[in-house]
N, C-alpha and C. Protein backbone atom coordinates (compact mmCIF):
# COMPACT_ATOMS: atom_id res chain seq x y z
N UNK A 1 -93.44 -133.45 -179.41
CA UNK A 1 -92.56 -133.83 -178.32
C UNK A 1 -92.89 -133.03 -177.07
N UNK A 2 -93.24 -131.74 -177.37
CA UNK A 2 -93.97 -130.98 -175.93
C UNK A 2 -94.96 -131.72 -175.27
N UNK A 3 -95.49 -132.50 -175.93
CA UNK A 3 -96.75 -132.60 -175.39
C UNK A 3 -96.39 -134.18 -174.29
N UNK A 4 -95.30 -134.90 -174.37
CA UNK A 4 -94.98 -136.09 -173.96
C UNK A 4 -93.96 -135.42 -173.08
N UNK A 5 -93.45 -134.40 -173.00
CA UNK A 5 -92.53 -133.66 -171.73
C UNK A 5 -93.02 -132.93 -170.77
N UNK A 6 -94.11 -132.45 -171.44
CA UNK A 6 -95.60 -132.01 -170.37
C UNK A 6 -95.94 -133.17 -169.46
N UNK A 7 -96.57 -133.89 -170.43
CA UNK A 7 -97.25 -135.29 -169.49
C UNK A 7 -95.96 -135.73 -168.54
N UNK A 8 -95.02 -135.88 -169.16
CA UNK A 8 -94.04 -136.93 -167.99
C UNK A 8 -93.68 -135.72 -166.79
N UNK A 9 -93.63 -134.57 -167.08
CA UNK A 9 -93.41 -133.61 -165.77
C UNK A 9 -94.74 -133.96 -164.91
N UNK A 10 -95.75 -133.40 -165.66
CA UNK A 10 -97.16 -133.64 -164.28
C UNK A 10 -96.75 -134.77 -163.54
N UNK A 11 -96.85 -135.97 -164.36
CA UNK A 11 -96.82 -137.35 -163.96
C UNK A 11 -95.87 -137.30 -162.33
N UNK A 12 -94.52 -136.57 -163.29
CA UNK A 12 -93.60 -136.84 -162.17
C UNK A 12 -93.75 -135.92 -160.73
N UNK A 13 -94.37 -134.47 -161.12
CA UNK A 13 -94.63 -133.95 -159.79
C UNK A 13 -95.92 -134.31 -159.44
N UNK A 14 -96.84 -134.71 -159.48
CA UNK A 14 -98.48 -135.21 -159.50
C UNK A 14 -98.38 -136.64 -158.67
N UNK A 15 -96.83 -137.24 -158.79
CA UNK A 15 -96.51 -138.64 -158.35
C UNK A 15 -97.74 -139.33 -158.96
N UNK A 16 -98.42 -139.56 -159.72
CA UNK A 16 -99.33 -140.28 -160.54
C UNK A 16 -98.35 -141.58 -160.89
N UNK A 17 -98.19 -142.15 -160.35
CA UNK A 17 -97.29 -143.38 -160.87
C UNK A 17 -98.29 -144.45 -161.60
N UNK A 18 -99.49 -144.44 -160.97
CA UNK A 18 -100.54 -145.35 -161.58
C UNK A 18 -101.02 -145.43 -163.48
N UNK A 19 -100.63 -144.17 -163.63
CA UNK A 19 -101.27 -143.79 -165.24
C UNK A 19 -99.92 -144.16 -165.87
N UNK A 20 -99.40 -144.24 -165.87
CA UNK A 20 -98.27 -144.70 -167.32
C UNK A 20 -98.58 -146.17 -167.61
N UNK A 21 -98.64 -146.93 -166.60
CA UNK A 21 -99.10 -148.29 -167.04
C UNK A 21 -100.33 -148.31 -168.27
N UNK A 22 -101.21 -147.79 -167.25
CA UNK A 22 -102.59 -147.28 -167.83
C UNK A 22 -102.52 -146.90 -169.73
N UNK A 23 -101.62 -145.62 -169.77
CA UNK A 23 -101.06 -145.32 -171.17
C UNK A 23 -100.74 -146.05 -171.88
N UNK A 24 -99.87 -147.30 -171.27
CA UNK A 24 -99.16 -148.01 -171.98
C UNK A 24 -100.17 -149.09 -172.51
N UNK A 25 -100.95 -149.38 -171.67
CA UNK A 25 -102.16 -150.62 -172.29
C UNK A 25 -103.26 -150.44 -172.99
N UNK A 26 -103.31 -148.71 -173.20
CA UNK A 26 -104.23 -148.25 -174.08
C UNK A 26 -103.76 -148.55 -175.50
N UNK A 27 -102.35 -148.03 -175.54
CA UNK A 27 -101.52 -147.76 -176.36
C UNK A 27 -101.66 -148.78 -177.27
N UNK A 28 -100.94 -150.04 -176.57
CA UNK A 28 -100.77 -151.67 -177.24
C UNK A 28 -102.36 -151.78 -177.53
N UNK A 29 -103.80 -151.47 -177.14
CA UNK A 29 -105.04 -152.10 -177.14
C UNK A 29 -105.03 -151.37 -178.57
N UNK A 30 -104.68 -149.87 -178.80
CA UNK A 30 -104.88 -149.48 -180.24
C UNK A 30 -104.49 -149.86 -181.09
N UNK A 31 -103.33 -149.61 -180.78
CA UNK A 31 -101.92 -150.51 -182.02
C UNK A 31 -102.60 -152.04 -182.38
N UNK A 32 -102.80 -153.21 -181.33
CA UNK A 32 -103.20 -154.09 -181.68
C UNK A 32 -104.28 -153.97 -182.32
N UNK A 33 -105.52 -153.25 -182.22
CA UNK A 33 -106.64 -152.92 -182.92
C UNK A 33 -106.55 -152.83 -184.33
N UNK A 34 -105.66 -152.05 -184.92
CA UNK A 34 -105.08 -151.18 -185.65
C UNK A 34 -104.15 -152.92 -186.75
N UNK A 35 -103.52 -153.51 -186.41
CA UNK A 35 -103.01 -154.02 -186.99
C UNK A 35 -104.23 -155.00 -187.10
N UNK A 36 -105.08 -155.46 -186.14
CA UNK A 36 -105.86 -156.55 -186.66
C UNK A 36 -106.60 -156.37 -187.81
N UNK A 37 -106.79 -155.11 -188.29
CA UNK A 37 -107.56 -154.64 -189.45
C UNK A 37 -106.91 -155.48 -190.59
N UNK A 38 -106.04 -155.56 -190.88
CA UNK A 38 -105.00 -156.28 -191.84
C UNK A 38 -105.10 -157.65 -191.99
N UNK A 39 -105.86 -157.47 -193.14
CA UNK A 39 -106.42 -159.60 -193.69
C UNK A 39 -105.44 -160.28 -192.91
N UNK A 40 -103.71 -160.05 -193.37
CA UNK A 40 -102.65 -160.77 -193.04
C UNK A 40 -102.73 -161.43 -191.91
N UNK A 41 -102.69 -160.30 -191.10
CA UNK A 41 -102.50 -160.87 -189.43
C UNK A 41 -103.58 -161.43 -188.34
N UNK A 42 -105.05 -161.18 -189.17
CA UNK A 42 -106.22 -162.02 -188.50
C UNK A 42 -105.84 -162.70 -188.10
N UNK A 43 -105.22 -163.92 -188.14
CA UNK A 43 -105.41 -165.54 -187.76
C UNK A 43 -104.47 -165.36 -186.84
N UNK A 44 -103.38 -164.27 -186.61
CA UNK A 44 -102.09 -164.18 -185.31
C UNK A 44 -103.52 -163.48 -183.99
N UNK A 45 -104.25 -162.80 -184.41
CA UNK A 45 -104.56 -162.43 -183.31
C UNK A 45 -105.97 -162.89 -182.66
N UNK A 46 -106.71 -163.76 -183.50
CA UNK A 46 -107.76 -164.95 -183.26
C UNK A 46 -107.32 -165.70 -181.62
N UNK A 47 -106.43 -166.13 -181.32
CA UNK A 47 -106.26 -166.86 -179.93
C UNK A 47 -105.90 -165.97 -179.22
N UNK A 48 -105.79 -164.69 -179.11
CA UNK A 48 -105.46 -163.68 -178.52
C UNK A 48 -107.17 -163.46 -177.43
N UNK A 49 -108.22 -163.32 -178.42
CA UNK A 49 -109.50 -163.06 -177.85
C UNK A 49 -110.07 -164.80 -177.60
């Protein structure tokens, strides 16, 4: 949890407003990565690409 109260202070005095988006679409690109591995859900994420 330090390490996500760190980042959001810089962020907030750094005014970096641009990178949280940024974070956030890495985030979903892994996670989605991550679940496509799973026989199950291949065919949900086929019309995706």
């Amino acid at each position: 949890m330090d390490f996500w109260r760190e980042l959001w202070l810089f962020l907030r005095s750094r005014r970096k407003w641009w990178l949280p988006p940024l974070i956030l679409a890495l985030l979903l690109t892994g996670l989605l990565i991550l679940l496509a591995g799973s026989s199950q859900l291949v065919p949900f994420f086929y019309p995706l690409f």
